[in-house]
Protein backbone atom coordinates (compact mmCIF):
# COMPACT_ATOMS: atom_id res chain seq x y z
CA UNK A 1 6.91 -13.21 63.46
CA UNK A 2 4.53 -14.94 62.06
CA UNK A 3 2.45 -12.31 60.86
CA UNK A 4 5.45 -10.82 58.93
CA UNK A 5 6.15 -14.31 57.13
CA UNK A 6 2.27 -14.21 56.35
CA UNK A 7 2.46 -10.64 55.28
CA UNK A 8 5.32 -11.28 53.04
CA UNK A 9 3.86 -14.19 51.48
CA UNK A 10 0.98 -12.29 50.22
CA UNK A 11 3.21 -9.76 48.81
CA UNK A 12 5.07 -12.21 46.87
CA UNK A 13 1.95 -13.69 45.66
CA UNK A 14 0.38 -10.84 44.42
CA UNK A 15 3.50 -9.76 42.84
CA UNK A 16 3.15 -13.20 40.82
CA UNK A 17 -0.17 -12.68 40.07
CA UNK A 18 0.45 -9.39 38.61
CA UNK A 19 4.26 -10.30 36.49
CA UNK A 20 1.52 -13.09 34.94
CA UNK A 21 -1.48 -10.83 34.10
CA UNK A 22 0.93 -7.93 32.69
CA UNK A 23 3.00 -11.19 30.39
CA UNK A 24 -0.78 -12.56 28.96
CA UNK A 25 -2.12 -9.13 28.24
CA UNK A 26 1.31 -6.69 27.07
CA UNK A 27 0.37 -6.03 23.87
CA UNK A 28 3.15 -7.67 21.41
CA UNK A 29 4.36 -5.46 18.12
CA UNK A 30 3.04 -6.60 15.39
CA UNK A 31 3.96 -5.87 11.61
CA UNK A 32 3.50 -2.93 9.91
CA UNK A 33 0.48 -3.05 6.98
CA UNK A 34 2.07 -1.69 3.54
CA UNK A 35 1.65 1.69 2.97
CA UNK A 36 0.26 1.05 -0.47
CA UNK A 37 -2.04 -1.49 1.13
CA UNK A 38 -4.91 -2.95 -1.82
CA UNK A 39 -3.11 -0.79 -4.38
CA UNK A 40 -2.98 -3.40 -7.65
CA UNK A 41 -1.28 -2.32 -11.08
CA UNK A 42 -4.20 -2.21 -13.42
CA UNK A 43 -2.88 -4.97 -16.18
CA UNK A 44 0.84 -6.10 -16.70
CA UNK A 45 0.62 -4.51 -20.56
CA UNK A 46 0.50 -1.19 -21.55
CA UNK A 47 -2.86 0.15 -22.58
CA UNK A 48 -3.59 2.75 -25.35
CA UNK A 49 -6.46 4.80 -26.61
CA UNK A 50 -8.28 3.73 -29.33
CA UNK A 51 -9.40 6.43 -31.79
CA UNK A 52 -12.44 6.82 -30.56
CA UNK A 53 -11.35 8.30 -27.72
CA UNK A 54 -8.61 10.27 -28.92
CA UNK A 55 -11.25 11.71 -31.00
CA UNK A 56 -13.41 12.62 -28.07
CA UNK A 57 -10.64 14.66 -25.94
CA UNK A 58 -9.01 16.24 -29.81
CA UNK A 59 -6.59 14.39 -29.99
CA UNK A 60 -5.06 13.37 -33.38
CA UNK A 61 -5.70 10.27 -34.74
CA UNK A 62 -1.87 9.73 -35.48
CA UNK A 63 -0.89 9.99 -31.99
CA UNK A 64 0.03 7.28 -29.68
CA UNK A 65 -1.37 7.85 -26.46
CA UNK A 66 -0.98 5.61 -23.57
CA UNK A 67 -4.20 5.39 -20.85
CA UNK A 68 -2.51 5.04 -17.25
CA UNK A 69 -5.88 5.48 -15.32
CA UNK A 70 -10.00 4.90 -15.66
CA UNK A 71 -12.50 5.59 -13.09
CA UNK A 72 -14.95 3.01 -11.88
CA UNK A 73 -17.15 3.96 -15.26
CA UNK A 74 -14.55 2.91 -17.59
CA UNK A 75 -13.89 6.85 -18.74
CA UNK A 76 -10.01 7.81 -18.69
CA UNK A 77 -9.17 9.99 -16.27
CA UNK A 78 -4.89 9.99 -16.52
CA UNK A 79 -3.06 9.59 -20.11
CA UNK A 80 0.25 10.37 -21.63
CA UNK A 81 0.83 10.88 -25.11
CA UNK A 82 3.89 9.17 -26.26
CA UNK A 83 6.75 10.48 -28.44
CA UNK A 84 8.95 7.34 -28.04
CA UNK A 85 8.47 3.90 -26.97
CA UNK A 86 11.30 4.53 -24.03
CA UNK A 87 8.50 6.96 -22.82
CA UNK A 88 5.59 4.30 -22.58
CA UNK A 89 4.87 3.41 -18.92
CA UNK A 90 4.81 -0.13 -17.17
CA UNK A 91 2.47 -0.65 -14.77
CA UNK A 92 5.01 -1.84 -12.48
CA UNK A 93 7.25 1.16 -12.41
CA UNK A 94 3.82 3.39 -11.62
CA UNK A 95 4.25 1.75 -7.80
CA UNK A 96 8.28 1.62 -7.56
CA UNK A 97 9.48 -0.40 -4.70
CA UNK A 98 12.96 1.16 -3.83
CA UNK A 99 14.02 4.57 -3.24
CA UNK A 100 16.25 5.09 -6.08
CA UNK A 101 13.24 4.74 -8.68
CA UNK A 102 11.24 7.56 -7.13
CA UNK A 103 12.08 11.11 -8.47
């Protein structure tokens, strides 16, 4: 009888043991990084050529062309040439942050 109660005991125990070691190391969720994580508008105003530069890609003079991207060097490497000013981009719709802005 006594054996069993002994038997038992150290059962329960290790059971114990074991509840305790799985609660300390269960890994918990945590939260989710941002998809777009370290992505930063470049400025909060629209930037333009100058004519310098619309002279260097052929680009008339008279043209209004908006720059929406520059490599590490400095050298433009996404524009858009505008027709209207409804058409000139703000840098915070280039990252929109519902659903119904993307297209």
């Amino acid at each position: 009888m006594k054996k069993n109660n002994i038997i038992i005991l150290g059962a329960v125990i290790c059971l114990i043991i074991v509840f305790i070691l799985l609660y300390f190391f269960w890994d918990k969720p945590q939260a989710q990084a941002p998809l777009l994580n370290g992505v930063q508008p470049q400025s909060s105003a629209p930037v333009f050529m100058t004519a310098e530069e619309k002279n260097s890609l052929f680009i008339p003079v008279d043209k209004e062309v908006q720059v929406l991207r520059r490599n590490a060097d400095g050298e433009i490497m996404t524009y858009k040439i505008i027709e209207s000013q409804n058409q000139v981009i703000n840098s915070g719709s280039l990252f929109p942050s519902n659903s119904a802005e993307i297209k």
